[in-house]
Protein backbone atom coordinates (compact mmCIF):
# COMPACT_ATOMS: atom_id res chain seq x y z
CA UNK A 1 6.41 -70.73 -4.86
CA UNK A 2 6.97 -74.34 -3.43
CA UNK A 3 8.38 -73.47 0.03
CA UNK A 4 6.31 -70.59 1.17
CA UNK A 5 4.43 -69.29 3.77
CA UNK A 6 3.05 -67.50 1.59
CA UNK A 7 -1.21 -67.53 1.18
CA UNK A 8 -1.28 -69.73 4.31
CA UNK A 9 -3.62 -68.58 7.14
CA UNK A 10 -3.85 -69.39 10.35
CA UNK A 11 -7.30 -69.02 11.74
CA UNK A 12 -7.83 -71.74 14.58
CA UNK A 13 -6.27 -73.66 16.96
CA UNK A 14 -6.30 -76.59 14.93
CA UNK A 15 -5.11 -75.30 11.97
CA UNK A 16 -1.54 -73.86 13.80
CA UNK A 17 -1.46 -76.78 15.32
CA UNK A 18 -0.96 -79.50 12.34
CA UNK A 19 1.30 -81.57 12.33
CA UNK A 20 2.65 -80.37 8.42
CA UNK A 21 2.17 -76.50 9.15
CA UNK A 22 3.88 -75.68 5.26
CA UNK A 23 2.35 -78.02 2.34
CA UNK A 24 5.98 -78.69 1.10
CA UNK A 25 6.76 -80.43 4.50
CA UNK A 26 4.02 -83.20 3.71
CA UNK A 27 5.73 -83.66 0.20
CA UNK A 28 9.06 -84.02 1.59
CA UNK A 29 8.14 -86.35 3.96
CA UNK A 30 5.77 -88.29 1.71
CA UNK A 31 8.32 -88.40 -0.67
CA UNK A 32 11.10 -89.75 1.42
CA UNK A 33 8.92 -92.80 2.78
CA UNK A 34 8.40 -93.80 -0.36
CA UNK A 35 12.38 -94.10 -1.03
CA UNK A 36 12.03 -96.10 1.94
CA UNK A 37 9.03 -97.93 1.52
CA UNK A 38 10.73 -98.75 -2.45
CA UNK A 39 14.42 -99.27 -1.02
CA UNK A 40 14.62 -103.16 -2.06
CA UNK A 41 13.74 -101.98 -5.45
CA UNK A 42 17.18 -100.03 -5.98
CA UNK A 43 19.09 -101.09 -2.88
CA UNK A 44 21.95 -103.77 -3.18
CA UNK A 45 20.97 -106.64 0.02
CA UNK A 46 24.71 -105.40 1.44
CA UNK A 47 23.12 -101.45 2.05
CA UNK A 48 20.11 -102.48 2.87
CA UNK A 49 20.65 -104.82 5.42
CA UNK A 50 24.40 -103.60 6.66
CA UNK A 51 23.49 -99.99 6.64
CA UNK A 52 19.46 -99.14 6.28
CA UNK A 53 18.15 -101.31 8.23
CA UNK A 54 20.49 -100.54 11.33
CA UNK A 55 19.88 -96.87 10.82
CA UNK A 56 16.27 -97.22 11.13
CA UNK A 57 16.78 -99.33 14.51
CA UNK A 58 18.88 -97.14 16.06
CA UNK A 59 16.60 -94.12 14.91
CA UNK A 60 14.25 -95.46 16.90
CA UNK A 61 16.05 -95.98 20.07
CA UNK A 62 17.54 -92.73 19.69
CA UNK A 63 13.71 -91.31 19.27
CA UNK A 64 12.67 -93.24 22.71
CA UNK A 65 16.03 -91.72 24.40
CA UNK A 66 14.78 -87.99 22.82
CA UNK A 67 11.53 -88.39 24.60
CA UNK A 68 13.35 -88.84 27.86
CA UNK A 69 16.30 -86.22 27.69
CA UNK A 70 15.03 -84.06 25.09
CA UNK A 71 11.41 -83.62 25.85
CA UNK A 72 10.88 -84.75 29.45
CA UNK A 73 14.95 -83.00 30.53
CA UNK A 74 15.57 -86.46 32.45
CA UNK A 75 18.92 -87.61 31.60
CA UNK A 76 19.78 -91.09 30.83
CA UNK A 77 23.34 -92.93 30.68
CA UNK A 78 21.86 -97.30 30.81
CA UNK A 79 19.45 -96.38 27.83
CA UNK A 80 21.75 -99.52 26.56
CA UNK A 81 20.01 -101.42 29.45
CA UNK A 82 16.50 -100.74 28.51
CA UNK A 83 16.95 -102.28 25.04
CA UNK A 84 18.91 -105.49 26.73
CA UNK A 85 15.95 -106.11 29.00
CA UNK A 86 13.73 -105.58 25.49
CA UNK A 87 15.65 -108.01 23.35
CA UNK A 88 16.14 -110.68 26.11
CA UNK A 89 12.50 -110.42 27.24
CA UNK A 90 11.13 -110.49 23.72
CA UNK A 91 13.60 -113.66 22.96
CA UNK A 92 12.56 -115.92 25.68
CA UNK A 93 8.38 -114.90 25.00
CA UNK A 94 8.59 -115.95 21.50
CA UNK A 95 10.55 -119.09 22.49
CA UNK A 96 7.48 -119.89 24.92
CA UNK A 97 5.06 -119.44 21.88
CA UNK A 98 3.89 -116.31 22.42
CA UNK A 99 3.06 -114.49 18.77
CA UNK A 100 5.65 -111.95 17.55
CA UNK A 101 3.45 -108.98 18.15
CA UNK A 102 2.54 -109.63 21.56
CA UNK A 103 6.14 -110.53 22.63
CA UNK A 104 6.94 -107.36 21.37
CA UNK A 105 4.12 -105.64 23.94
CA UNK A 106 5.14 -108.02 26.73
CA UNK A 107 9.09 -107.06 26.41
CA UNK A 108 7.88 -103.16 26.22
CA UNK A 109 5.73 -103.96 28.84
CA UNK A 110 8.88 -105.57 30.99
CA UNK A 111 11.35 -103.48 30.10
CA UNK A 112 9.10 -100.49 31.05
CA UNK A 113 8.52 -101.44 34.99
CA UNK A 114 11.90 -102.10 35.38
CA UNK A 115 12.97 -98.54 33.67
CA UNK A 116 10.53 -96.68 35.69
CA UNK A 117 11.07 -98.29 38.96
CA UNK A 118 14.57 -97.25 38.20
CA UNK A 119 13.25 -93.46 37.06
CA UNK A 120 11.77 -92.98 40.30
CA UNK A 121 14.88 -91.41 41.47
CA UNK A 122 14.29 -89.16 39.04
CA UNK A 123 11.32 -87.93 41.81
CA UNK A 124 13.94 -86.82 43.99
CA UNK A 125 17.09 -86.00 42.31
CA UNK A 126 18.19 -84.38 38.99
CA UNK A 127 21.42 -83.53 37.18
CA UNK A 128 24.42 -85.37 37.59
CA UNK A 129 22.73 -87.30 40.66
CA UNK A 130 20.45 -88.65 38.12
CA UNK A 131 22.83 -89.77 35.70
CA UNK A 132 24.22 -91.85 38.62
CA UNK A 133 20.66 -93.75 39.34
CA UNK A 134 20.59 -94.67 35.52
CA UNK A 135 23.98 -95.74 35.10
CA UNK A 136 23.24 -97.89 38.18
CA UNK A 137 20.66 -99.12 36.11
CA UNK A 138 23.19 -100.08 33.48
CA UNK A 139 26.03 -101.57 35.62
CA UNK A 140 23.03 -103.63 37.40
CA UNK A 141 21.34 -104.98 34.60
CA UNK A 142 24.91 -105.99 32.89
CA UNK A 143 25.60 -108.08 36.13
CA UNK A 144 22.21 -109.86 36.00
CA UNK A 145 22.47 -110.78 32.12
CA UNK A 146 26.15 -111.98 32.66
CA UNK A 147 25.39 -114.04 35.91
CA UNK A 148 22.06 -115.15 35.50
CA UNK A 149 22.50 -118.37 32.79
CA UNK A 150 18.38 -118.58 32.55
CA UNK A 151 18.32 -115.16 31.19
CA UNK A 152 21.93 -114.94 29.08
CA UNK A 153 22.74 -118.83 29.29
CA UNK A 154 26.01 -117.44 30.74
CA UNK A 155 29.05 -114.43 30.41
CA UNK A 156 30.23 -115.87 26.70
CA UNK A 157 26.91 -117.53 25.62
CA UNK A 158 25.09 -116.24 22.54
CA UNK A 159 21.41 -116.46 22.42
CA UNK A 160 20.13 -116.73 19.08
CA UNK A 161 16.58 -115.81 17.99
CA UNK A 162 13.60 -117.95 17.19
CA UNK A 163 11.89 -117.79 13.82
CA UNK A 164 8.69 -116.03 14.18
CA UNK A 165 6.42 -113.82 11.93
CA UNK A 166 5.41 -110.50 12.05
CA UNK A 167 2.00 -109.91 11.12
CA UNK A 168 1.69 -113.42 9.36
CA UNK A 169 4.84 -112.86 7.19
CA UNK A 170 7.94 -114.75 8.52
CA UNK A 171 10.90 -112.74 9.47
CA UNK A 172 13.37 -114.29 7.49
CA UNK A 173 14.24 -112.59 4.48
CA UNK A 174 16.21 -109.52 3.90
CA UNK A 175 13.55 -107.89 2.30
CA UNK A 176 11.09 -108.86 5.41
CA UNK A 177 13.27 -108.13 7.94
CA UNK A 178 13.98 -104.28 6.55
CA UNK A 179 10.52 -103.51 6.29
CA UNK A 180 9.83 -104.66 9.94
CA UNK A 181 12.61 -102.25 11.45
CA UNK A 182 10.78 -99.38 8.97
CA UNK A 183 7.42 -99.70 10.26
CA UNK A 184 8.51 -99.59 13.96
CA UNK A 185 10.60 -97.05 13.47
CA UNK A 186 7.74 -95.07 11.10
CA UNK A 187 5.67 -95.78 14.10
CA UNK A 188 8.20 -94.15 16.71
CA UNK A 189 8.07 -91.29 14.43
CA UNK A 190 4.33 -90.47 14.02
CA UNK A 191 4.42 -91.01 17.62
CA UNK A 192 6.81 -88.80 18.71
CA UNK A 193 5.75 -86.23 16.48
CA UNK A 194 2.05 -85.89 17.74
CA UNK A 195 3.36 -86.31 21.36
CA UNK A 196 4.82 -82.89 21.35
CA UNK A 197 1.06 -81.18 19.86
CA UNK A 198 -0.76 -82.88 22.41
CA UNK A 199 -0.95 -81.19 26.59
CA UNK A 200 1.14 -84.02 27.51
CA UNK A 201 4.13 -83.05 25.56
CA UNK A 202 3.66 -79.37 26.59
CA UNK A 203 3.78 -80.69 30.20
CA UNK A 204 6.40 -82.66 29.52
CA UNK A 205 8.46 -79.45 28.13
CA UNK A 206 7.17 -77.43 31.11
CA UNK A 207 8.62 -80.05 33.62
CA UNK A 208 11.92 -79.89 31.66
CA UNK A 209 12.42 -76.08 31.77
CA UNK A 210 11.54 -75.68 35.38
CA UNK A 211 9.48 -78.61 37.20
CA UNK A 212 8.66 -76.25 40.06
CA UNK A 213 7.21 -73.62 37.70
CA UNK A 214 5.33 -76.40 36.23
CA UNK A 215 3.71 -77.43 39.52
CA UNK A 216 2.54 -73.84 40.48
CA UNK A 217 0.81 -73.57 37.06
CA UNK A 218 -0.80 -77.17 37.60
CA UNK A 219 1.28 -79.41 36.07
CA UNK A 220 2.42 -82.92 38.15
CA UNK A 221 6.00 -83.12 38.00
CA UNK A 222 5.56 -86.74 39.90
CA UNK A 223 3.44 -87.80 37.23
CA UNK A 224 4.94 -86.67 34.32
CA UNK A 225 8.54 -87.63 35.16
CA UNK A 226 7.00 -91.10 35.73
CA UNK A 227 5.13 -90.90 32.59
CA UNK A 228 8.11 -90.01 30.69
CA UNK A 229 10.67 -92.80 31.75
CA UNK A 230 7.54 -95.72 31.21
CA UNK A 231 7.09 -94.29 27.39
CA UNK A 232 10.79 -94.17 27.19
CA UNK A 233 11.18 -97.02 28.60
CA UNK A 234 8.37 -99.06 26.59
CA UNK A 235 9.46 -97.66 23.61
CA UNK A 236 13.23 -98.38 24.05
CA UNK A 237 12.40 -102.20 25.01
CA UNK A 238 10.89 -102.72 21.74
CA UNK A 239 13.42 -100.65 19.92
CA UNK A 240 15.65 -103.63 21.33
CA UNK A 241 13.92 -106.27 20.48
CA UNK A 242 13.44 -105.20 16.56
CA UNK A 243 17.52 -104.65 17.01
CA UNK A 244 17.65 -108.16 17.85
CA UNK A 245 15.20 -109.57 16.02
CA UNK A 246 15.60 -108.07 12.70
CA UNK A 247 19.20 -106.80 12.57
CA UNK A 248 21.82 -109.13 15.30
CA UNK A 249 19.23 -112.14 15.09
CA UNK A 250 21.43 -113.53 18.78
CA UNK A 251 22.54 -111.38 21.27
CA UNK A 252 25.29 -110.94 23.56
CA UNK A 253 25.63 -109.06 26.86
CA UNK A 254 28.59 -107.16 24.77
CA UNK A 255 26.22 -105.52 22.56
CA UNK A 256 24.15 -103.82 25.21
CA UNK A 257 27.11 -102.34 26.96
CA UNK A 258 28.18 -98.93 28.32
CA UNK A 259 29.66 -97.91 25.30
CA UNK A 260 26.20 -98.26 23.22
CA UNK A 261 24.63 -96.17 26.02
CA UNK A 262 27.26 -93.44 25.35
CA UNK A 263 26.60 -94.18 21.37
CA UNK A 264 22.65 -92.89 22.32
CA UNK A 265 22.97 -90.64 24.23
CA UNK A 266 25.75 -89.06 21.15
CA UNK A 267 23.14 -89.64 18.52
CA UNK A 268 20.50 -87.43 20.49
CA UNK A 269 22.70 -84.47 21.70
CA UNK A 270 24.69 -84.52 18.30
CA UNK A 271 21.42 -84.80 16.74
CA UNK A 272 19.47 -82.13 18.37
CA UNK A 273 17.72 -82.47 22.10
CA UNK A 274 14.11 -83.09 21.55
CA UNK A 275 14.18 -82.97 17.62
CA UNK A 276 12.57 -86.42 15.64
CA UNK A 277 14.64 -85.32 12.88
CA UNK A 278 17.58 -84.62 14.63
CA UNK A 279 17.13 -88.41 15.62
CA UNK A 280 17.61 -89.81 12.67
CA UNK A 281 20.20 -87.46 11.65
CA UNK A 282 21.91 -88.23 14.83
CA UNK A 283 22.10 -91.70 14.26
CA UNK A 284 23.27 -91.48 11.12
CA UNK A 285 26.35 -89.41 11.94
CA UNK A 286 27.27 -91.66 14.81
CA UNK A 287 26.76 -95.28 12.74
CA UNK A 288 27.12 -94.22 9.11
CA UNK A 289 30.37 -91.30 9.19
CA UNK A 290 32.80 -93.39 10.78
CA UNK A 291 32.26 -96.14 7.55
CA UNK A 292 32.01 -93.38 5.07
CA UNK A 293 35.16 -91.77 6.18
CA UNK A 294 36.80 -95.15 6.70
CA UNK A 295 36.31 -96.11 2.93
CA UNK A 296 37.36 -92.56 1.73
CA UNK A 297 40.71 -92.31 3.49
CA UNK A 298 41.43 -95.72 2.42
CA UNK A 299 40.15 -95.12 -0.59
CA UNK A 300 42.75 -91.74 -0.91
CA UNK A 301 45.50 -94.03 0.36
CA UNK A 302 45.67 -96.63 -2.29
CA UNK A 303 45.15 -93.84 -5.08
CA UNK A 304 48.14 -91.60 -3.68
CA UNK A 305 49.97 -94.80 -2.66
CA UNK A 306 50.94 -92.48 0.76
CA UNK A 307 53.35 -94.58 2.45
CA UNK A 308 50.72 -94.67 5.97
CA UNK A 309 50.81 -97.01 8.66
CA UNK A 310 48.07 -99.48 9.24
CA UNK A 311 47.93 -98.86 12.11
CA UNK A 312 47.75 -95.02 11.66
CA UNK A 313 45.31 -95.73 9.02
CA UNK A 314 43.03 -97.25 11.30
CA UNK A 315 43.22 -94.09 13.44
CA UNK A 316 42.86 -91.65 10.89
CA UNK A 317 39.34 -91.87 10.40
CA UNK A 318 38.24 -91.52 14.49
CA UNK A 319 40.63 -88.90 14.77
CA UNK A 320 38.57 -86.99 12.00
CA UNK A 321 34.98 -88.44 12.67
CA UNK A 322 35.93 -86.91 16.88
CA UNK A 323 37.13 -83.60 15.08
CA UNK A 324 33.68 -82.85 12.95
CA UNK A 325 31.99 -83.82 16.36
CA UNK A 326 33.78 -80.83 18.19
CA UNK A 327 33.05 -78.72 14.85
CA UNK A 328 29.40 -79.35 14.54
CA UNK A 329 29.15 -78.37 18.45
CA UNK A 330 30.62 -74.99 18.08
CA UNK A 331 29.43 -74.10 15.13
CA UNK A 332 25.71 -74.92 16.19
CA UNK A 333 25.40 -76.12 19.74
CA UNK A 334 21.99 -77.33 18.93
CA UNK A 335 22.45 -79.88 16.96
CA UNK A 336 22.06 -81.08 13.27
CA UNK A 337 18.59 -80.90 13.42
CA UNK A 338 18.89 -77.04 13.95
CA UNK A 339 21.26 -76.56 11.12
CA UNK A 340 18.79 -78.36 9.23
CA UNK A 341 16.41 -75.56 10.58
CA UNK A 342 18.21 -73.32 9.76
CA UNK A 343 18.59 -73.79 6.27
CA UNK A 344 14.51 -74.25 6.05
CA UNK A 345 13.76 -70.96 7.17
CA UNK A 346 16.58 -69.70 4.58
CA UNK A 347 14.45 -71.42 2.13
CA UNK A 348 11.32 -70.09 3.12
CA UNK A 349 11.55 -66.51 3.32
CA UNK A 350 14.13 -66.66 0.34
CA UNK A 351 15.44 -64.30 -1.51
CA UNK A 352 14.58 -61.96 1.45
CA UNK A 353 17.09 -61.30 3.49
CA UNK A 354 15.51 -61.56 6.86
CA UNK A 355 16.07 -65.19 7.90
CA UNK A 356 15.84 -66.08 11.29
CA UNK A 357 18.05 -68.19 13.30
C-alpha cells in the first residue's frame, strides 16, 4: 500500500534516522511545495498576498519561537520584540546601502545579541521567573522604539521600507514578494527539521526535560540555553524583517506589540510544542479561523436575514474562534500537530485495529 510501514527496514543508524522515515511522507511534502511553489498560477493576488503570504511569515516566526519553548523548554512572552529589533535593524541597513541579503544577516545578527543578552537570565532562573526577564525584554524594547526618533522617527511615525532586491530580483511585485516569504520560511523548515536529528537538538530536548539530568550525563545546560535563545533569536530577527519587508512594507511600534507576542506564543502551544508542523498549523488557526469564521457567520446572517446586532455580529465570531481554542485543548492537550499524528498512525497501520496514540 501507499502509507505503510510495511517492507521498510531499518538496519543503521542512518537509515532510522532520515529525515522522511515512510516514502509517502517525501510525496506529501514534495507535493505540497509544489502547490506552493505554483500558487501564483491558481491564486487570485487578494489570497495570495492577504492570506499566503502572511501565513508563511508568521510560520516562520512561530518555527523560531518552537525552537525556544518547544525544543530548548525556555519560555518566551517579547518574541514580538525580537522581530521589532529584526525589521527596524534590517530597515535602516538597507537604507545605508547594504544588499538585501546581508541586511537580512546583519538584523539576525543584531537582533540575536540583544535576545541572548536578554536569555541569560534564562542561566539562572526558569518558569514563571523567566517569563518575567522576557517580557522585560518586550516592555523595554517598546520604550526604546517609541522614544528613540533615530530608530522609530517617533511614537506615531511610520517607517516605510526601501526598495531593494533579493537575490537580484526586486521586491516589488506580488508575485516576488510571495516567493521571498516562501523560501525563508522553506528555509526555517529544513532547518528546524534537521535540528532535532542532529546531538544538538537531542541536547537541546535533554536540557528541556531536566537541565540537571542533562549536566550529569554531559550535556552544558549554560551552553545550550545560550545556544538556543541566539538561534531563536537570529532566526526570529529575520522572520521580522521578511514580515516587514515583504508583507507590512512600513512599520509601526503597534505592530510589534504585546498582543503579537501573545499571538506566538498561541500559534506554538495551539499548534503543538516543538512540532514544525504544528507551526504552521498553529499559525494558521490563529491568523486564518478568525477570517474564515468571520465571512461564514456573516455570510449565514444575510442568507437567514437573523435580525443580529452589529455589534453582536462582530462578537460572534471571537466568541466561537475562543470556544474551538478551549475544545482543541481538551480534546488533545498536545496540540494540532498531534491530532494530525494521530490520524497518520491511523493511516498507517490501517485497517488494523491497533493504532497508537
Amino acid at each position: 500500500m501507499f502509507y505503510r510501514l510495511a517492507g521498510i527496514r531499518h538496519t543503521s543508524y542512518e537509515s532510522a534516522r532520515q529525515l522522511y522515515t515512510i516514502p509517502a511522507d517525501k510525496v506529501q511534502v514534495y507535493g505540497l511545495l509544489l502547490l506552493a511553489v505554483l500558487a501564483p498560477l491558481y491564486l487570485p493576488s487578494l489570497y495570495l498576498n492577504s492570506y499566503l503570504l502572511p501565513w508563511l511569515v508568521w510560520s516562520s516566526a512561530a518555527m523560531s519561537l518552537t525552537l525556544l519553548m518547544g525544543m530548548a523548554g525556555q519560555l518566551h512572552f517579547g518574541f514580538a520584540a525580537v522581530m521589532a529589533i529584526g525589521a527596524y535593524a534590517s530597515i535602516h541597513l538597507a537604507r545605508f546601502g547594504v544588499p538585501f541579503e546581508f541586511a537580512l544577516i546583519g538584523a539576525g545578527l543584531i537582533t540575536s545579541i540583544i535576545g541572548t543578552a536578554f536569555g541569560a537570565a534564562a542561566l539562572r532562573v526558569k518558569g514563571l521567573y523567566l517569563v518575567m526577564a522576557t517580557l522585560a525584554m518586550q516592555y523595554l524594547v517598546d520604550w526604546v522604539i517609541i522614544n528613540v526618533p533615530a530608530i522609530s522617527g517617533g511614537a506615531q511615525a511610520t517607517l516605510q521600507t526601501p526598495e531593494v532586491k533579493f537575490l537580484f530580483v526586486p521586491l516589488q511585485s506580488a508575485t516576488s514578494l510571495y516567493f521571498g516569504a516562501l523560501i525563508w520560511a522553506v528555509v526555517v523548515t529544513v532547518l528546524l527539521l534537521n535540528i532535532k536529528r542532529t546531538s544538538m537538538g537531542r541536547a537541546l530536548a535533554a536540557v528541556r526535560d531536566k537541565d540537571f539530568a542533562a549536566a550529569v550525563i554531559g550535556v552544558n545546560p549554560f551552553k545550550y540555553k545560550l545556544l538556543a535563545f541566539w538561534t531563536s533569536s537570529f532566526l526570529g530577527g529575520i522572520s521580522g524583517a521578511v514580515l516587514a519587508f515583504c508583507y507590512y512594507q512600513a512599520v509601526t511600534p503597534e505592530q510589534f506589540g504585546f498582543n503579537v507576542s501573545i499571538q506566538l506564543v498561541a500559534m506554538v502551544l495551539v499548534g503543538g510544542l516543538g512540532s514544525v508542523i504544528g507551526a504552521y498549523l498553529g499559525a494558521a488557526f490563529v491568523l486564518l479561523i478568525p477570517i474564515v469564521l468571520t465571512n461564514l457567520i456573516a455570510g449565514l446572517v444575510a442568507t437567514t436575514g437573523l435580525p443580529i446586532s452589529s455589534n453582536l455580529l462582530a462578537h460572534i465570531p471571537l466568541m466561537i474562534y475562543g470556544a474551538l481554542i478551549i475544545g482543541f485543548l481538551l480534546f488533545e492537550p498536545l496540540g494540532l500537530a498531534k491530532i494530525y499524528d494521530n490520524i497518520r498512525k491511523y493511516f498507517v497501520v490501517w485497517p488494523f485495529r491497533h493504532t497508537q496514540r
